[in-house]
Protein backbone atom coordinates (compact mmCIF):
# COMPACT_ATOMS: atom_id res chain seq x y z
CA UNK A 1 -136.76 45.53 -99.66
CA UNK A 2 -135.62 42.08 -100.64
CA UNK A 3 -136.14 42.63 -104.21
CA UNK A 4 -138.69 41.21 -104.87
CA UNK A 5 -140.22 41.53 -108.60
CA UNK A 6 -136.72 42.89 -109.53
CA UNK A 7 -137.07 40.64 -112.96
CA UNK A 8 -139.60 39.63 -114.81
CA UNK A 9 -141.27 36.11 -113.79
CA UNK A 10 -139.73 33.91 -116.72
CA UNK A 11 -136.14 34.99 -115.97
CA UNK A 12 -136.62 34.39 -112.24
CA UNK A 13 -137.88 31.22 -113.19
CA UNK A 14 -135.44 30.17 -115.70
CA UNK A 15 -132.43 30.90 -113.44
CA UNK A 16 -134.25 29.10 -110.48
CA UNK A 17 -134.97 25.93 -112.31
CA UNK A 18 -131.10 26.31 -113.87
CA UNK A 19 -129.79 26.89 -109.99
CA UNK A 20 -131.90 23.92 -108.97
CA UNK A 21 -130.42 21.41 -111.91
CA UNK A 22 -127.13 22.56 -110.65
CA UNK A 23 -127.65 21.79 -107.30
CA UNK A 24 -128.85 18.44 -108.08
CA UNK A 25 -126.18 17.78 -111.22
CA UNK A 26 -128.18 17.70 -113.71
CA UNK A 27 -127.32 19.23 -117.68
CA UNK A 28 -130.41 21.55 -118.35
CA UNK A 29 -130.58 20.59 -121.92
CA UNK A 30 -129.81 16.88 -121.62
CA UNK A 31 -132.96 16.99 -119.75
CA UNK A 32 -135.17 19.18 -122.59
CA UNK A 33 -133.64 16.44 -125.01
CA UNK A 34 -134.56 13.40 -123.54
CA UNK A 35 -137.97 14.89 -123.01
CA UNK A 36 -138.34 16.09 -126.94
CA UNK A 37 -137.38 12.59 -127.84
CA UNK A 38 -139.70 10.88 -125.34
CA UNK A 39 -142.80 13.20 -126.42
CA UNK A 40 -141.45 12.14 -129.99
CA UNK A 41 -141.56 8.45 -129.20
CA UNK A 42 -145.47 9.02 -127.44
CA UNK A 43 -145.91 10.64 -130.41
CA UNK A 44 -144.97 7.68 -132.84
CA UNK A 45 -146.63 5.52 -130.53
CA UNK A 46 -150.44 7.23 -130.70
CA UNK A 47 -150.39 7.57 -133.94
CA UNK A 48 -149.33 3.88 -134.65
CA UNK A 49 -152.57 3.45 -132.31
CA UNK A 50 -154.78 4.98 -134.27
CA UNK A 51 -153.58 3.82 -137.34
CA UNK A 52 -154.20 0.33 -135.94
CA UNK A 53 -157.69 1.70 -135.24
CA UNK A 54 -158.30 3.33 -138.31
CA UNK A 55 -157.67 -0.20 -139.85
CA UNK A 56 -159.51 -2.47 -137.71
């Protein structure tokens, strides 16, 4: 067989998406920090919103 469903979904996943980044030179967890601090910014962002809201 090929081995298929040799490990469990998350680990095949993990190493693809880690095989991928490597392939296209990119630093795994530079990426998941830039995205915590954008969702952080968004986050910042709404919440001045609706403050603004809250306000008016």
């Amino acid at each position: 067989m090929l081995g298929l469903f040799a490990a469990d979904p998350e680990t095949w996943l993990l190493g693809r998406r880690a095989r991928k980044a490597a392939r296209l030179g990119l630093d795994v967890d530079d990426v998941e920090r830039k995205v915590a601090l954008r969702d952080e910014a968004r986050a910042k962002k709404t919440g001045k919103r609706r403050t603004a809201c809250e306000l008016s």
